[in-house]
C-alpha atoms as a PDB file:
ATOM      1  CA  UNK A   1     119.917 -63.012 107.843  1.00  0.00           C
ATOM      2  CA  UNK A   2     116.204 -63.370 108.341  1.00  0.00           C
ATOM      3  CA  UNK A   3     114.012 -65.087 105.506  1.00  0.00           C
ATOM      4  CA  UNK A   4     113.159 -61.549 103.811  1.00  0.00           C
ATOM      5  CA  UNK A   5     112.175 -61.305 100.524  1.00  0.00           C
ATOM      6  CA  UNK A   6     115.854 -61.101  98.819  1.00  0.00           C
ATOM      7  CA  UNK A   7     116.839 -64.033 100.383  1.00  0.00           C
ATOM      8  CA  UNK A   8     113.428 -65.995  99.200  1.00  0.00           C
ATOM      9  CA  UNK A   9     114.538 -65.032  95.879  1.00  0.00           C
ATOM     10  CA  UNK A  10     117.943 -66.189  96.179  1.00  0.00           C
ATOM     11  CA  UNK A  11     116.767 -69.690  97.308  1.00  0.00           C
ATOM     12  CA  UNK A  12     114.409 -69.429  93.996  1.00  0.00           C
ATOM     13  CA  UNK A  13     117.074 -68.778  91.987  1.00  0.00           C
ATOM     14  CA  UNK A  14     119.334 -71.090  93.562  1.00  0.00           C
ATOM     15  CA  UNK A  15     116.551 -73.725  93.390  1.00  0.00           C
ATOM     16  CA  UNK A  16     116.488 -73.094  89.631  1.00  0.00           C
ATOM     17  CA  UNK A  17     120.516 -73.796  89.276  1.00  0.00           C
ATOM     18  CA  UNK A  18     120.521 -76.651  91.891  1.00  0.00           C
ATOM     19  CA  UNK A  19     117.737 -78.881  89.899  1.00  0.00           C
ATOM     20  CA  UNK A  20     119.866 -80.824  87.931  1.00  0.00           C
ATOM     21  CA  UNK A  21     121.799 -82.387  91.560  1.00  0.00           C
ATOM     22  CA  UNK A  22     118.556 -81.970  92.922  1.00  0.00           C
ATOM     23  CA  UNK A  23     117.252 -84.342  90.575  1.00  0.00           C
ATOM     24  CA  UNK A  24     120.544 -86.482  90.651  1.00  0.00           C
ATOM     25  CA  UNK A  25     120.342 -87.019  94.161  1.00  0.00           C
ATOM     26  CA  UNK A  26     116.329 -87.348  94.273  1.00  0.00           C
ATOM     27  CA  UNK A  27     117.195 -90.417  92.009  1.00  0.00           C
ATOM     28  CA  UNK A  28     120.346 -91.809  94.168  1.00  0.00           C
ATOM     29  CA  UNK A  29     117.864 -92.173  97.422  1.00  0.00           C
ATOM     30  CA  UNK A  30     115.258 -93.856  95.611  1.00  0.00           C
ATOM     31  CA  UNK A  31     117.343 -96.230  94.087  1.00  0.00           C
ATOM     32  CA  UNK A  32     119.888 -97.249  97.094  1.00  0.00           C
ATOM     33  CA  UNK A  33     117.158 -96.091  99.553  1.00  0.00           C
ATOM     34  CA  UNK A  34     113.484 -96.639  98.353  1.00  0.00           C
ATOM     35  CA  UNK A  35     110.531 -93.895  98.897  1.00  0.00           C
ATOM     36  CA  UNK A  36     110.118 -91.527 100.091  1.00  0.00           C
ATOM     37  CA  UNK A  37     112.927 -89.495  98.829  1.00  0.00           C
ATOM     38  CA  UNK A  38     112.664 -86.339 101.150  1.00  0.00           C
ATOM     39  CA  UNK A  39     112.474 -86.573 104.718  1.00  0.00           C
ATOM     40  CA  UNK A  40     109.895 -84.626 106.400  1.00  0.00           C
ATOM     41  CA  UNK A  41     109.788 -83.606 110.250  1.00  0.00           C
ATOM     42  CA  UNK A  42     108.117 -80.673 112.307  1.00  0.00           C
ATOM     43  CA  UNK A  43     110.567 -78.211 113.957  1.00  0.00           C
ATOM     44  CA  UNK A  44     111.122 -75.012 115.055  1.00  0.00           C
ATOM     45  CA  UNK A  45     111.133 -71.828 113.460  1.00  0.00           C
ATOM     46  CA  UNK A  46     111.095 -68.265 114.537  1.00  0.00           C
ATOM     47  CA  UNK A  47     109.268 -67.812 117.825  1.00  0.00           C
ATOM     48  CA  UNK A  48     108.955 -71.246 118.056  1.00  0.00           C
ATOM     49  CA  UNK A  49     106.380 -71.296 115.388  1.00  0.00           C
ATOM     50  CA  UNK A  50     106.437 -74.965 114.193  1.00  0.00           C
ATOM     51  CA  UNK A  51     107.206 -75.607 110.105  1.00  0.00           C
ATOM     52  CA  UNK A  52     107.700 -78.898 108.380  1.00  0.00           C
ATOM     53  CA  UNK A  53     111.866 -78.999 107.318  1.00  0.00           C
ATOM     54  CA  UNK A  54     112.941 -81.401 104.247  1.00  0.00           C
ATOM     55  CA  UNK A  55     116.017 -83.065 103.658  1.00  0.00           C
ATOM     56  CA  UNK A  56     116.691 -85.543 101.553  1.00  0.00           C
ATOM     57  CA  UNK A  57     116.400 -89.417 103.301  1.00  0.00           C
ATOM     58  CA  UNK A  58     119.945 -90.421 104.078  1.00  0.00           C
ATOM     59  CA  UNK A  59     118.752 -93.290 106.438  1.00  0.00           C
ATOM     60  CA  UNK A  60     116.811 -96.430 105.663  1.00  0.00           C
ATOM     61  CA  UNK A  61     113.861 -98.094 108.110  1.00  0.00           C
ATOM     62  CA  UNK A  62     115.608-101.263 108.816  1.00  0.00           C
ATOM     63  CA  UNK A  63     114.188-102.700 112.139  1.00  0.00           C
ATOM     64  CA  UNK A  64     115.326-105.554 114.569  1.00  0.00           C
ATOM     65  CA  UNK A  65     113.384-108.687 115.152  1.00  0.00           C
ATOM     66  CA  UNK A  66     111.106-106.609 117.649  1.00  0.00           C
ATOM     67  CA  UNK A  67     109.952-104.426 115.181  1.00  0.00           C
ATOM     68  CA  UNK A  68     112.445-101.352 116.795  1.00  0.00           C
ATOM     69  CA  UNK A  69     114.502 -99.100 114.605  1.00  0.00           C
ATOM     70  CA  UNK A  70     118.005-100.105 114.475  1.00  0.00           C
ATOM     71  CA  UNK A  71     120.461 -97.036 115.980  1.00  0.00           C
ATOM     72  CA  UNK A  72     121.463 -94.314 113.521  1.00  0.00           C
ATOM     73  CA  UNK A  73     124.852 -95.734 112.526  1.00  0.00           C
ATOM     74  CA  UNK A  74     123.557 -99.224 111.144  1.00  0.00           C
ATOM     75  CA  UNK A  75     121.030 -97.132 109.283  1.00  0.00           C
ATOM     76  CA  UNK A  76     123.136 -94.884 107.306  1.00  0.00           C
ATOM     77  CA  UNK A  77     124.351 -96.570 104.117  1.00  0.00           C
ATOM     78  CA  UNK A  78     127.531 -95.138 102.015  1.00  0.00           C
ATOM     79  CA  UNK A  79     125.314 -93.402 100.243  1.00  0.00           C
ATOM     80  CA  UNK A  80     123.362 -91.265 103.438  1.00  0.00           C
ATOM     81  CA  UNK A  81     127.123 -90.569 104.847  1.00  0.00           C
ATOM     82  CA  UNK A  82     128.269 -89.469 101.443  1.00  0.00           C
ATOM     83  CA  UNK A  83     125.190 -87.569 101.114  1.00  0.00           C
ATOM     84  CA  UNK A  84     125.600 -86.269 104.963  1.00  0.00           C
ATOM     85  CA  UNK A  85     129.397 -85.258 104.466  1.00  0.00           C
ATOM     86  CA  UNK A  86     128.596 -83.244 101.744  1.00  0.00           C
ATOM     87  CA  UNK A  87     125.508 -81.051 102.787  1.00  0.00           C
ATOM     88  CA  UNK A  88     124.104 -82.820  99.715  1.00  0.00           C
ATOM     89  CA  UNK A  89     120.978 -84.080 102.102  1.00  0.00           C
ATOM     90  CA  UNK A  90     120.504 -80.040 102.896  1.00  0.00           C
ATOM     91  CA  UNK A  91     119.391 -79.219  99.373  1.00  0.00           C
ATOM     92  CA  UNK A  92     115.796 -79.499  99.742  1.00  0.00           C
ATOM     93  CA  UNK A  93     115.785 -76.929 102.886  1.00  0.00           C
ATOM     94  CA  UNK A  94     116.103 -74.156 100.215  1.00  0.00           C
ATOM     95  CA  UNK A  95     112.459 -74.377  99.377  1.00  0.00           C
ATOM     96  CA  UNK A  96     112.090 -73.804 102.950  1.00  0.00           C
ATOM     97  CA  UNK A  97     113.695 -70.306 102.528  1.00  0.00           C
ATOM     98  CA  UNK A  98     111.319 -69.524  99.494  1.00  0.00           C
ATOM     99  CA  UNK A  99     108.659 -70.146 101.826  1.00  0.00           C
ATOM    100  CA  UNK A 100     109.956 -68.181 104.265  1.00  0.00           C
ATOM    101  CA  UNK A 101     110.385 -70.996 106.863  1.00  0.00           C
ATOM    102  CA  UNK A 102     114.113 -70.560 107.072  1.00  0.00           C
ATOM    103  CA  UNK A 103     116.866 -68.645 106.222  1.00  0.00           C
ATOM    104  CA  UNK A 104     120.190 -69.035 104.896  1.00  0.00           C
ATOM    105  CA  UNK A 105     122.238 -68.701 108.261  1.00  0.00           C
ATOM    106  CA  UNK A 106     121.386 -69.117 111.427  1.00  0.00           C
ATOM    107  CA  UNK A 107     120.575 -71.758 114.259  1.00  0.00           C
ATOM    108  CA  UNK A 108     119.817 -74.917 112.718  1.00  0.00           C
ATOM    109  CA  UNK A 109     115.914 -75.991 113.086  1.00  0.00           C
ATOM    110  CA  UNK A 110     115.476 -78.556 115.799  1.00  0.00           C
ATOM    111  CA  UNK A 111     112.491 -80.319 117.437  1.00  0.00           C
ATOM    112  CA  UNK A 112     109.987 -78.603 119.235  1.00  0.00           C
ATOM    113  CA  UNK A 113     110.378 -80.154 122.376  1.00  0.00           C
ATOM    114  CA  UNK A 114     113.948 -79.870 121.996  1.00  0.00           C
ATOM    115  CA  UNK A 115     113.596 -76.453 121.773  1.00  0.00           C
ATOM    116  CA  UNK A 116     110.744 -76.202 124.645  1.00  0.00           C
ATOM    117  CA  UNK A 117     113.218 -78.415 127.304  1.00  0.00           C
ATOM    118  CA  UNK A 118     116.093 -75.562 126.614  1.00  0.00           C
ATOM    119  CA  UNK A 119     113.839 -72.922 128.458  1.00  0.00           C
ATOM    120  CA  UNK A 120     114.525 -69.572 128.147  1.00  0.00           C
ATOM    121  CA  UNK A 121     117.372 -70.118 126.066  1.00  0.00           C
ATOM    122  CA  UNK A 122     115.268 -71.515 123.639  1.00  0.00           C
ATOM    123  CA  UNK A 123     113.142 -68.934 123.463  1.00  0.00           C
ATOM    124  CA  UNK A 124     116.337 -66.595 122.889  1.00  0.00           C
ATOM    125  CA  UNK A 125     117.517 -69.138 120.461  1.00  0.00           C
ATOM    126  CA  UNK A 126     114.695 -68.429 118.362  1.00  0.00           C
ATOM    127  CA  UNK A 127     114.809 -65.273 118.410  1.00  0.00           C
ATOM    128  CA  UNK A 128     115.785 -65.595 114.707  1.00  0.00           C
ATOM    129  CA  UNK A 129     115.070 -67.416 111.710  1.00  0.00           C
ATOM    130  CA  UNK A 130     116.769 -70.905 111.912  1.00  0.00           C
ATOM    131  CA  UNK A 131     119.104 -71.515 108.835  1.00  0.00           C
ATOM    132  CA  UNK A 132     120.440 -73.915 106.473  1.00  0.00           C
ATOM    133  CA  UNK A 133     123.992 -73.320 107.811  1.00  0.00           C
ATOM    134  CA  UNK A 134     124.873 -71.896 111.039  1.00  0.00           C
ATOM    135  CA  UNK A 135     127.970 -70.612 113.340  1.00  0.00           C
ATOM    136  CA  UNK A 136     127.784 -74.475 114.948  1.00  0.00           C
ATOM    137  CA  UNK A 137     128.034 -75.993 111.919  1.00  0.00           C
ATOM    138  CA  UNK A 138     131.106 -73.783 111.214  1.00  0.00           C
ATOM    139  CA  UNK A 139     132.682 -74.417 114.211  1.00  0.00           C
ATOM    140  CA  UNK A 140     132.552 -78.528 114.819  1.00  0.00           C
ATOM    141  CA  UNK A 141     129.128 -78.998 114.413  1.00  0.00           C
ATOM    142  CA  UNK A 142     129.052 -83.195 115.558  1.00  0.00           C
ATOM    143  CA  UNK A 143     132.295 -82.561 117.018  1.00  0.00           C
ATOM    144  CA  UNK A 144     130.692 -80.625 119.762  1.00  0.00           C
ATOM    145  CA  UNK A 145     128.061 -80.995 123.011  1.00  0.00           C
ATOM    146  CA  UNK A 146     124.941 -79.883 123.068  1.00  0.00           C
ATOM    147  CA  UNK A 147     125.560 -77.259 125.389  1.00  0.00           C
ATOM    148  CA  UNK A 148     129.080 -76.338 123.056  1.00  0.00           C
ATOM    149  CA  UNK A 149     126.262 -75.551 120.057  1.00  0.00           C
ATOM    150  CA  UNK A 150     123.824 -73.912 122.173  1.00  0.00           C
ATOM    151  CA  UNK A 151     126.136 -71.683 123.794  1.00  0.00           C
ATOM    152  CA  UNK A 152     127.582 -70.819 119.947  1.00  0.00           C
ATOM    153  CA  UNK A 153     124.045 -70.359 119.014  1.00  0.00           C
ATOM    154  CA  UNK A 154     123.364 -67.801 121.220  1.00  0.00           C
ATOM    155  CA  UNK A 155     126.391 -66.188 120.606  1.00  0.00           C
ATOM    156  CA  UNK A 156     125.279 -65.799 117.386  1.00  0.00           C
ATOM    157  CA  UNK A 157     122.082 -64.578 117.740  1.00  0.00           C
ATOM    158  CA  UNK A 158     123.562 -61.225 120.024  1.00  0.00           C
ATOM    159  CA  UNK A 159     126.228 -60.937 117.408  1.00  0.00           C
ATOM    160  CA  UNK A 160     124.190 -60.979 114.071  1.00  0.00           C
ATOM    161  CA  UNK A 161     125.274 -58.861 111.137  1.00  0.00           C
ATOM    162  CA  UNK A 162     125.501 -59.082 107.871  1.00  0.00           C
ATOM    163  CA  UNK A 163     129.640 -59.332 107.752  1.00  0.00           C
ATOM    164  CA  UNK A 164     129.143 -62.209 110.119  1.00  0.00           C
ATOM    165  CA  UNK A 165     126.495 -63.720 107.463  1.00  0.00           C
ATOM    166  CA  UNK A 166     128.493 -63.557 105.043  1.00  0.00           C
ATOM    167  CA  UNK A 167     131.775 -65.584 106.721  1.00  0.00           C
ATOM    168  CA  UNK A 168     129.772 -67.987 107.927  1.00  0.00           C
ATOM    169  CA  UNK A 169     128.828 -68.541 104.090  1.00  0.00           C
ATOM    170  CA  UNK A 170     132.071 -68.625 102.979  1.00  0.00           C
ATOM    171  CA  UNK A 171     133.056 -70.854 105.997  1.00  0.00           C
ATOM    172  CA  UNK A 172     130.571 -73.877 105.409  1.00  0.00           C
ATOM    173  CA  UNK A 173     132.155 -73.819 101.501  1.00  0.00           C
ATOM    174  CA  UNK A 174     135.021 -74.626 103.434  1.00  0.00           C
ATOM    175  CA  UNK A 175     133.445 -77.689 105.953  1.00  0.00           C
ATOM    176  CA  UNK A 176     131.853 -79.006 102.716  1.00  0.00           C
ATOM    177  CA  UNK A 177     135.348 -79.244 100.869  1.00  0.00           C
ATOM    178  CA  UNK A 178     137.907 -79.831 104.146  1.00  0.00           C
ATOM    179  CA  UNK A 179     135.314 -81.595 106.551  1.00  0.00           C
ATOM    180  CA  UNK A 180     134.502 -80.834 110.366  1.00  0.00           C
ATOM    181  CA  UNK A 181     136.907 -79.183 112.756  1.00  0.00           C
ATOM    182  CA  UNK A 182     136.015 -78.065 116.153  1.00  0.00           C
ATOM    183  CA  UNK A 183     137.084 -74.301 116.036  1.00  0.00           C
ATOM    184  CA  UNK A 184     135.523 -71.236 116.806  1.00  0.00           C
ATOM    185  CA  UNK A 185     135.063 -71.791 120.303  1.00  0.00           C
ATOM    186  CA  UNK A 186     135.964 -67.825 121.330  1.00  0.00           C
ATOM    187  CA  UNK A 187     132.519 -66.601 119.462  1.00  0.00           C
ATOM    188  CA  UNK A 188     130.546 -68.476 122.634  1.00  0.00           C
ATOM    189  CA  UNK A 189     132.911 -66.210 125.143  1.00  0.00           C
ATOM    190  CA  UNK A 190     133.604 -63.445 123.646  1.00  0.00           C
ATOM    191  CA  UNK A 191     131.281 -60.179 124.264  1.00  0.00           C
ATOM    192  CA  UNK A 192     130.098 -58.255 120.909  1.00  0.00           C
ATOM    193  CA  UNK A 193     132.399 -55.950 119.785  1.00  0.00           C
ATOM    194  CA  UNK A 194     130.634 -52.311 119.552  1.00  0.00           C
ATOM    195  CA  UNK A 195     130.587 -50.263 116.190  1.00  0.00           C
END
């Protein structure tokens, strides 16, 4: 799926269903996590073209006696892994679709330069629209390398069509309700099937 106008509208719309959790979970991070609520960052988007992705905050600023962020792990309260586990923190990405930053499914956004030190297969990787959920995150998402995710999304992006859309949909319903589980691992090998 690309970010065309039927999917803008669908993020609207969803927008519009999802404000009373949006507003729920607006108020959970500012009280067990303090302002700001959303967390902003550059990435990439199609072509490369930069956009600025929100999530909601699921990690406070606490700092060691140097001043240096503390690592990932002792930043993440209950309430960021709760909101992790749950795609909960994703919510905010949808007003990246209306805008027509994202789209629904596809390679997740990731930094610029993290993009730029991938090379060419960066530049194939964005080839399409990045996505709130992807094949990756359907198929082990932190229970895989690097190069396990980038090899998936680039199977992907050859293999695009709406059918395969449309499971990955239905498959992150699944992650959300039964967790993580690495599997999947045959879309990074397999060629695309003609027809």
């Amino acid at each position: 799926m690309i970010a065309t106008l039927p999917a803008r509208l669908a993020a609207a719309v969803l927008l519009g269903f999802c404000s009373p959790i949006l507003l729920l979970v607006g108020l959970a991070v500012r009280l067990g996590l303090g302002s700001p609520v959303l967390f902003r960052q550059c990435r990439a988007g199609l072509g490369g073209v930069s956009f600025e992705m929100m999530k909601f905050r699921t990690m406070a600023d606490a700092r060691d006696a140097n001043g240096e962020l503390l690592p990932d792990e002792e930043r993440t309260p209950r309430l960021g892994r709760i909101l992790r586990r749950s795609r909960l923190d994703e919510l905010p990405e949808l007003i990246n679709i209306v805008r027509g930053d994202m789209a629904f499914v596809g390679p997740r956004p990731l930094l610029p330069h993290t993009v730029a030190a991938m090379g060419d297969e960066g530049i194939r990787r964005g080839a399409v629209a990045p996505g709130l959920t992807g094949l990756a995150q359907v198929s082990g998402n932190t229970l895989l390398t690097q190069e396990e995710k980038l090899a998936i999304d680039l199977a992907y992006v050859d293999r695009r069509d709406w059918r395969m859309d449309l499971l990955i949909l239905l498959r992150t319903v699944w992650v959300v309700i039964g967790g993580e589980r690495r599997t999947g691992q045959a879309y990074a090998c397999n060629p695309r099937r003609s027809g």
